[in-house]
Protein backbone atom coordinates (compact mmCIF):
# COMPACT_ATOMS: atom_id res chain seq x y z
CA UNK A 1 66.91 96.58 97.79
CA UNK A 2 68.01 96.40 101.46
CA UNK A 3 65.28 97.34 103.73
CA UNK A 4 67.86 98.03 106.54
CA UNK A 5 69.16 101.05 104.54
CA UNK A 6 66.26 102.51 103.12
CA UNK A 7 63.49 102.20 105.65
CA UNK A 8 61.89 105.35 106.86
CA UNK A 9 62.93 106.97 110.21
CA UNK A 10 60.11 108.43 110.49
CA UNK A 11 57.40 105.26 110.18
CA UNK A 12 56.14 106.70 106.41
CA UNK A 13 53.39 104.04 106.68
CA UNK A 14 51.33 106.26 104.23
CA UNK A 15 53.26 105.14 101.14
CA UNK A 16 53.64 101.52 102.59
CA UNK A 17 49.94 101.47 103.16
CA UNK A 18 49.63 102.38 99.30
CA UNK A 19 51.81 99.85 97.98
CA UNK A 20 50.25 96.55 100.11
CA UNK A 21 46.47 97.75 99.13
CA UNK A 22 47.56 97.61 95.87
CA UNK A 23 49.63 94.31 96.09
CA UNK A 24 46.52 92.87 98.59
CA UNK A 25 44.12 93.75 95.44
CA UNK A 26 46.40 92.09 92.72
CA UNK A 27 47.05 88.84 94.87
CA UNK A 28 43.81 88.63 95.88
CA UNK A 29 42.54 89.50 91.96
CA UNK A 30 44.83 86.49 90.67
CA UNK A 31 44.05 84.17 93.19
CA UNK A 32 39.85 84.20 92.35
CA UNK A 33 40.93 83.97 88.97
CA UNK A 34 42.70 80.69 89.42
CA UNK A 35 41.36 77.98 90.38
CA UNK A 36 41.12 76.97 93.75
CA UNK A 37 43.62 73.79 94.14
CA UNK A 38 46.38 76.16 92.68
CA UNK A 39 48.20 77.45 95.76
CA UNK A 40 46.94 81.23 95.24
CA UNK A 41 47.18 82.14 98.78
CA UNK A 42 51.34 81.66 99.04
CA UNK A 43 51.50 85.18 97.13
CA UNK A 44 50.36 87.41 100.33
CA UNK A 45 53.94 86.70 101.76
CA UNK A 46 54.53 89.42 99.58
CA UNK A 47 52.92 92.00 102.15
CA UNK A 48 54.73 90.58 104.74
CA UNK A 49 58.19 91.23 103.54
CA UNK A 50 56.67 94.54 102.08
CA UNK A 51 56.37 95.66 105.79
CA UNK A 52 59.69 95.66 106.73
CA UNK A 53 60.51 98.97 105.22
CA UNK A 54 58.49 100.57 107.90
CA UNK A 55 59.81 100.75 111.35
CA UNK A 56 56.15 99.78 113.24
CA UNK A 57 56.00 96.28 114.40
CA UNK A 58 52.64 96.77 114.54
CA UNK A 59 52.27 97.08 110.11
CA UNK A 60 53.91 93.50 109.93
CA UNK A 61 51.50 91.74 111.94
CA UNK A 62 48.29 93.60 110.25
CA UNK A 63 49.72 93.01 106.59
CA UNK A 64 49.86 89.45 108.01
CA UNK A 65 46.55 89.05 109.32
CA UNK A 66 45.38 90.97 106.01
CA UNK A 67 47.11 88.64 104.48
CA UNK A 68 45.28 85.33 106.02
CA UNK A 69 41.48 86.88 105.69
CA UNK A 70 42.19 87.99 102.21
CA UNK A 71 43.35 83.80 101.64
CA UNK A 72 40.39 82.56 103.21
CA UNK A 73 38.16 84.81 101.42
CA UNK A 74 39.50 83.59 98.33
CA UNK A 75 39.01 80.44 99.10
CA UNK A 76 35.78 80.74 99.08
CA UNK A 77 35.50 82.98 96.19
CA UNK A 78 38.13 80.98 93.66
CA UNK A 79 36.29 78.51 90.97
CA UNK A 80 36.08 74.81 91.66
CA UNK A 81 39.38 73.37 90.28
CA UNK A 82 40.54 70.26 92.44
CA UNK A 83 39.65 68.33 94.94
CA UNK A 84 38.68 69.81 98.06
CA UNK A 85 41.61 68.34 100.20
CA UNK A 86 43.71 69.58 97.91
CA UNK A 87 42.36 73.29 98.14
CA UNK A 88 42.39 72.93 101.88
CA UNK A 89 45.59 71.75 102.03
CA UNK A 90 46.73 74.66 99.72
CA UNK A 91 44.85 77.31 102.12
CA UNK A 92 46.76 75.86 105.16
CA UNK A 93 50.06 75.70 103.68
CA UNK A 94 49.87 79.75 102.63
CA UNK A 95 48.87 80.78 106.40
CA UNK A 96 51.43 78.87 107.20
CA UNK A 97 54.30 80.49 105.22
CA UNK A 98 52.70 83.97 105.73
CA UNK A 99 53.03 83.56 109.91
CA UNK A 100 56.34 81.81 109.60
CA UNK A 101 57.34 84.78 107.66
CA UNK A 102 55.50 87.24 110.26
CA UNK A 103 57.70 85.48 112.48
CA UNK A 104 60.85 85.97 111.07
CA UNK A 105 60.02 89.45 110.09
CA UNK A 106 59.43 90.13 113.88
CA UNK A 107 62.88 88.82 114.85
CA UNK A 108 64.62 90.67 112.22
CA UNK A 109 62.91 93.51 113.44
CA UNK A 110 63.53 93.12 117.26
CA UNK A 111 67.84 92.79 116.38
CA UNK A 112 67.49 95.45 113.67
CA UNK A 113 65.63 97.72 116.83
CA UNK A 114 68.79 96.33 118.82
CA UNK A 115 72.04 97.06 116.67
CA UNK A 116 70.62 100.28 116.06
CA UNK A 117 70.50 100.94 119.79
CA UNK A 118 74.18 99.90 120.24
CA UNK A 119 75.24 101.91 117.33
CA UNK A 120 73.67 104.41 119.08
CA UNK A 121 74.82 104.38 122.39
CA UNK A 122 78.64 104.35 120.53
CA UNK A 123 78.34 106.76 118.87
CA UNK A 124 77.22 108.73 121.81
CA UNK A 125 79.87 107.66 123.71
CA UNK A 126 82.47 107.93 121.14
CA UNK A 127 81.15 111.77 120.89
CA UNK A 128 81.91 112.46 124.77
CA UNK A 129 85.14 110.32 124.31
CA UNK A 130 86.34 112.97 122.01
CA UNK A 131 84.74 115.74 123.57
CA UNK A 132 86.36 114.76 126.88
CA UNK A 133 90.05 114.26 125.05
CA UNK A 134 89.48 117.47 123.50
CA UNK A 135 88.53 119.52 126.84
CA UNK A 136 91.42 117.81 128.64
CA UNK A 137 94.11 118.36 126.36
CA UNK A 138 93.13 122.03 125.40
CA UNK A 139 92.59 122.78 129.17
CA UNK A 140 96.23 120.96 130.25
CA UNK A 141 98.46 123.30 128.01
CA UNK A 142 97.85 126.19 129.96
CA UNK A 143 99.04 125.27 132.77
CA UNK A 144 102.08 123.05 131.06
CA UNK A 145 102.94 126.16 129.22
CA UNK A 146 103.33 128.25 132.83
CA UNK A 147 105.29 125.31 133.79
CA UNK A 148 107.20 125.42 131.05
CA UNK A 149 107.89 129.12 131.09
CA UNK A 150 108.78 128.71 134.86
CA UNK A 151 111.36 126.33 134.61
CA UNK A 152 112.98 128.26 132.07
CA UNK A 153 113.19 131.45 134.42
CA UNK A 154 114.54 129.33 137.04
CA UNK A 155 117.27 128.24 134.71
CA UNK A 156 117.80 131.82 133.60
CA UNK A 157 117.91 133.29 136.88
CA UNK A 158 119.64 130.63 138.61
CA UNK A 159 122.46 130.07 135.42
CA UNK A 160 126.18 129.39 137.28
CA UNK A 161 124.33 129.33 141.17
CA UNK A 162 123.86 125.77 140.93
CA UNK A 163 125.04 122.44 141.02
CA UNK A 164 125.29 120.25 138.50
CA UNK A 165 123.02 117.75 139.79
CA UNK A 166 120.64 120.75 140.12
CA UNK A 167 121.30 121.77 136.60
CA UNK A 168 120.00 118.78 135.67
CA UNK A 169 116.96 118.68 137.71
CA UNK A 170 115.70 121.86 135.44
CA UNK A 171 116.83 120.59 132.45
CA UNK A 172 115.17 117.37 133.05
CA UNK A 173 111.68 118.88 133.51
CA UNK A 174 111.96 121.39 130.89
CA UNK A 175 112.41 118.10 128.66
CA UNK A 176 109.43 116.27 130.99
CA UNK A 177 106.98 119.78 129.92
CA UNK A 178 108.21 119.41 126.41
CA UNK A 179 106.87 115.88 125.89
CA UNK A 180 103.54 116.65 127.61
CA UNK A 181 103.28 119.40 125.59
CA UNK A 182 103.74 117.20 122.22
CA UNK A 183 101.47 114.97 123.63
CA UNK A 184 98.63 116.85 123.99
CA UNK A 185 98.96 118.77 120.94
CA UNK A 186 98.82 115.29 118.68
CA UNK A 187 96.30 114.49 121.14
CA UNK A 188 94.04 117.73 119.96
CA UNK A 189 95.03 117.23 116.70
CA UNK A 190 93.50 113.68 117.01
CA UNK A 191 90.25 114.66 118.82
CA UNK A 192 89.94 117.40 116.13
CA UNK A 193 89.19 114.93 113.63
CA UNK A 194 86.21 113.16 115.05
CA UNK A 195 85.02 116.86 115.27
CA UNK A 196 85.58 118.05 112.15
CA UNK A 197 82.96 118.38 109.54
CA UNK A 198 83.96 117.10 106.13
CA UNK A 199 83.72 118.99 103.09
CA UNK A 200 85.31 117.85 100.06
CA UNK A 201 86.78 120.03 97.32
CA UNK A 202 89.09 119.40 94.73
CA UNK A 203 92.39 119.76 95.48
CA UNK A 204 95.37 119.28 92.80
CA UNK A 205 98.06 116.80 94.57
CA UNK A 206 101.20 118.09 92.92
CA UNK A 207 100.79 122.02 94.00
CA UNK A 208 99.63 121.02 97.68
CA UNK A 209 102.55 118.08 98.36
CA UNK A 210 104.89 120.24 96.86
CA UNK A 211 103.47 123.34 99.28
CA UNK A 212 103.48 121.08 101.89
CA UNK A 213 106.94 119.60 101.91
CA UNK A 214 108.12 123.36 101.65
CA UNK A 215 106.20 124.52 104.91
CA UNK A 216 107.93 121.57 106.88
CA UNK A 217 111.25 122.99 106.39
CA UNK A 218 113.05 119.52 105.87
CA UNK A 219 116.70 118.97 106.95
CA UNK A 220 119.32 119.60 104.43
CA UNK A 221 120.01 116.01 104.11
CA UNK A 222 116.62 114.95 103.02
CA UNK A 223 115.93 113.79 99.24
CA UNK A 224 112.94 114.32 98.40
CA UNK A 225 111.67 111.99 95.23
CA UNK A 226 108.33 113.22 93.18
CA UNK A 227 106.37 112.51 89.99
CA UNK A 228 105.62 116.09 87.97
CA UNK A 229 102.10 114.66 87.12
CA UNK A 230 99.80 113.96 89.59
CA UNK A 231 96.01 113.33 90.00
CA UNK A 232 93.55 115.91 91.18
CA UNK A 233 90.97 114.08 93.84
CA UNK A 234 88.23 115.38 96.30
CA UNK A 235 89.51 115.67 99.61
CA UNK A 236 88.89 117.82 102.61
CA UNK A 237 92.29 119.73 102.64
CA UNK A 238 93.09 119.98 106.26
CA UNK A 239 92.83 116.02 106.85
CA UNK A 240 94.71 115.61 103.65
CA UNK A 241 97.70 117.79 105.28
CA UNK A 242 97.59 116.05 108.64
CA UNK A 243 97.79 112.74 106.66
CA UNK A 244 100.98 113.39 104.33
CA UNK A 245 103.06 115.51 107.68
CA UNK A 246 102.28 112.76 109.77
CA UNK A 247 103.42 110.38 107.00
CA UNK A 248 106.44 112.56 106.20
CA UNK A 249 107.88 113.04 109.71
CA UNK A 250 107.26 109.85 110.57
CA UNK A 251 109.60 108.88 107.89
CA UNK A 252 112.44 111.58 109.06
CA UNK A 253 112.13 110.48 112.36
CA UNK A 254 112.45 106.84 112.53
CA UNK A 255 115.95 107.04 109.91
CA UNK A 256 119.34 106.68 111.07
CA UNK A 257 120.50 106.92 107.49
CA UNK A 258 122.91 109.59 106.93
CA UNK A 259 120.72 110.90 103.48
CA UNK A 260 117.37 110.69 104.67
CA UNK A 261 115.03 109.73 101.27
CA UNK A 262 111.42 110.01 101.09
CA UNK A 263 109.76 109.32 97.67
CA UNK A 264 106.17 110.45 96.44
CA UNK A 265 104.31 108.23 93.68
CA UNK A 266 100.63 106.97 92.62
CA UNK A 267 98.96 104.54 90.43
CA UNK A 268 95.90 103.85 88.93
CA UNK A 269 94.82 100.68 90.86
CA UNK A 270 91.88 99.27 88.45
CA UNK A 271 89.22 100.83 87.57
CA UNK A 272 87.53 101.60 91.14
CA UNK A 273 90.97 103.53 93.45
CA UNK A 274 93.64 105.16 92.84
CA UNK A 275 97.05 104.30 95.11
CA UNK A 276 99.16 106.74 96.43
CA UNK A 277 102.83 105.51 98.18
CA UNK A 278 105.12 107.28 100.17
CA UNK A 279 108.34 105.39 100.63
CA UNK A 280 111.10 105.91 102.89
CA UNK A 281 114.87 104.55 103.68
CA UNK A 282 114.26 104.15 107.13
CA UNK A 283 114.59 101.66 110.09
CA UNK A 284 111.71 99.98 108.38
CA UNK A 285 109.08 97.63 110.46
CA UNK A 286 108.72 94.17 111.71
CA UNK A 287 105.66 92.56 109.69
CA UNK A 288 103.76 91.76 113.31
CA UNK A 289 104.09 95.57 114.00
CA UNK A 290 101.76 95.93 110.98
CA UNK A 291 98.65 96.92 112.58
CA UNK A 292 99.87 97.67 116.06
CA UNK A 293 101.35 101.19 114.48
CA UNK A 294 98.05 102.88 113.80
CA UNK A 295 96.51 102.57 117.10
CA UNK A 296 96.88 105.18 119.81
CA UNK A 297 99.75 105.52 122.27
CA UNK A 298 101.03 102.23 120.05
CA UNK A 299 105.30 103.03 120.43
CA UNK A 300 107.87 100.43 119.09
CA UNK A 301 110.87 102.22 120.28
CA UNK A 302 111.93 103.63 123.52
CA UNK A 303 111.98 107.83 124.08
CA UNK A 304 115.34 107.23 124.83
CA UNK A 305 116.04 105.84 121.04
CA UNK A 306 113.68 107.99 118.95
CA UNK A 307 111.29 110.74 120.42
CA UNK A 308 107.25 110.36 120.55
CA UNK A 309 103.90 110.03 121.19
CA UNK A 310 102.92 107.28 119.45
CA UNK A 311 99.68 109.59 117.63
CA UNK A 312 101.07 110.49 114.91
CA UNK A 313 100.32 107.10 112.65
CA UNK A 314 96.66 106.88 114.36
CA UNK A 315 96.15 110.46 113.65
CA UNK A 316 96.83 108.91 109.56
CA UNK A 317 94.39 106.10 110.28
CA UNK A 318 91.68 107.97 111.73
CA UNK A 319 92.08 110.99 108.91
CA UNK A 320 92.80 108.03 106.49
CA UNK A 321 88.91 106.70 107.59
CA UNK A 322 87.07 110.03 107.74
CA UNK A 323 87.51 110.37 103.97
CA UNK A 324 86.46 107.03 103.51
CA UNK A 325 90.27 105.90 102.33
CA UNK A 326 92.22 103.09 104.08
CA UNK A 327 95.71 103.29 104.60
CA UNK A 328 98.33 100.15 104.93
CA UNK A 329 102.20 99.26 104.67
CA UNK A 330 104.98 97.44 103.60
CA UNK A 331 108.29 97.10 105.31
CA UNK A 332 111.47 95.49 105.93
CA UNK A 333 113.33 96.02 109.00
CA UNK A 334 116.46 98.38 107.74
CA UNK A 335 115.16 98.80 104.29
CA UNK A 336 112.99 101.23 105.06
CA UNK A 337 109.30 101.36 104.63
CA UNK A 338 106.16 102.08 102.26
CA UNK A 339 102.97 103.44 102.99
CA UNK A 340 99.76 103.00 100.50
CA UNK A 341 96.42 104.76 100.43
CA UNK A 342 93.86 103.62 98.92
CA UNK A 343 91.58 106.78 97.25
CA UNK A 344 88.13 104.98 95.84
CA UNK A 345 87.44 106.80 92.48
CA UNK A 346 84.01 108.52 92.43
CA UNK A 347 81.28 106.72 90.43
């Protein structure tokens, strides 16, 4: 049983209280009923590592001193069985091990008190972190929109009065708003899933991929590999899409081959997870790249070569992590590339 996981918020000390009275009474009732040069005393470390299920400092040091006047007192009330250096000895050695224990119950305390402060505090700030992202990039696309619609009366209006250097000017930052407004969309989409409260249901992978891949209305050229029989898991559906479209347009948009394939598959893995892959014929990824690729604003490839924001893989991760998945890959530069995830089977 791990104490760090299932010790009361709330300082239940009643119950604890309960539980070392009766572990005090069945020490101290074995200990008078040996005799005393049998080390009868060591037992009442028991109520010391009792006490760390309770969040008080204050219960570990008075199961300790309980502890020690309940040892003495049984010295004193055990039968004569040894000598009486022995006994002594015995006596000393048990308040010794119960305040050594005290002690390291205190420190364990003291960084337990700590860590949970720090896990606090991040998870404070990791809630106005996304609360922040989320304000800035819903608040920046109204005025990138106006932009946006601006420059494209300007190029309306102005159509066959201008240069062409001019003509390129507009066309330039209608393509400059156009990125920015990408951006902060996969940047909302990302916030949006630190906000988002999970709630599972069952979903039935072969209707929803096949659903899915229809919505996205794929280019002609794509071939799209699936298996007919498919799992059904417990997902939360709207993290599930944002998972396989990232996935999928990732693998569209990093291919220069002239058939675009993606292909859809799972396996059991074990006993504990089942693995689903989806595989592509892509440009494929250096082995370094490997982890690089699902952290934010993480590009590999110029705008110039293929057009981003570098999200769209840390929007997977971070999805991929909500529903307590994990997510990896395997690739070969030019031979395209293979995504896993990893779905742990319920118990």
């Amino acid at each position: 049983m791990n104490p760090e996981i299932n010790a009361p918020k709330n300082g239940n000390t009643i119950i604890l209280s309960a539980i070392c009275v009766v572990f005090a009474l069945g020490i101290f009732l074995l200990d008078i009923s040996t005799p005393s040069g049998v080390a009868g005393g060591v037992p009442y470390v028991i109520l010391v590592l009792t006490s760390l299920w309770s969040t008080k400092k204050a219960f570990t040091l008075i199961t300790a001193i309980t502890g020690t006047l309940l040892n003495f007192l049984g010295f004193f009330m055990s039968f004569d069985g040894g000598m009486l250096s022995i006994e002594v000895s015995n006596r000393i050695l048990a308040v010794f091990m119960i305040w050594v224990t005290t002690a390291l119950a205190g420190y364990y305390k003291k960084t337990n008190d700590e860590r949970e402060g720090l896990i606090r505090d991040l998870s404070h700030l990791n809630k106005e972190l996304n609360e922040f992202t989320y304000v800035v990039s819903h608040d920046l696309k109204a005025p990138l929109r106006a932009i946006h619609n601006y420059s494209d009366f300007l190029q309306k209006d102005l159509k066959g009065t201008l240069g062409e250097t001019q003509e390129m000017y507009l066309e330039g930052l209608g393509e400059a708003v156009c990125q920015s407004e990408a951006f902060l969309e996969d940047l909302l989409q990302l916030s949006r899933i630190g906000r988002k409260k999970v709630i599972l249901k069952q979903v039935d992978l072969y209707p929803f991929l096949n659903t899915l891949i229809a919505g996205l209305a794929l280019p002609k050229e794509t071939e799209v590999l699936i298996e007919k029989h498919w799992p059904t898991i417990s997902a939360e559906p709207t993290l599930l899409r944002q998972i396989f479209q990232n996935l999928i347009t990732n693998a569209l948009k990093y291919n220069k081959a002239l058939k675009k394939r993606i292909e859809f598959g799972w396996s059991e893995k074990g006993k504990q997870a089942l693995e689903i892959f989806i595989k592509d014929n892509g440009i494929g990824i250096e082995a370094r790249f490997f982890e690089k690729i699902f952290m934010p604003f993480q590009r590999l490839h110029a705008d110039s070569e293929y057009e981003g924001t570098g999200i769209g893989l840390a929007t997977v991760s971070k999805a991929v992590s909500r529903l307590g998945w994990s997510v990896c890959v395997e690739s070969v530069p030019e031979q395209g590339s293979t995504f896993y995830l990893t779905i742990p089977k319920k118990r």
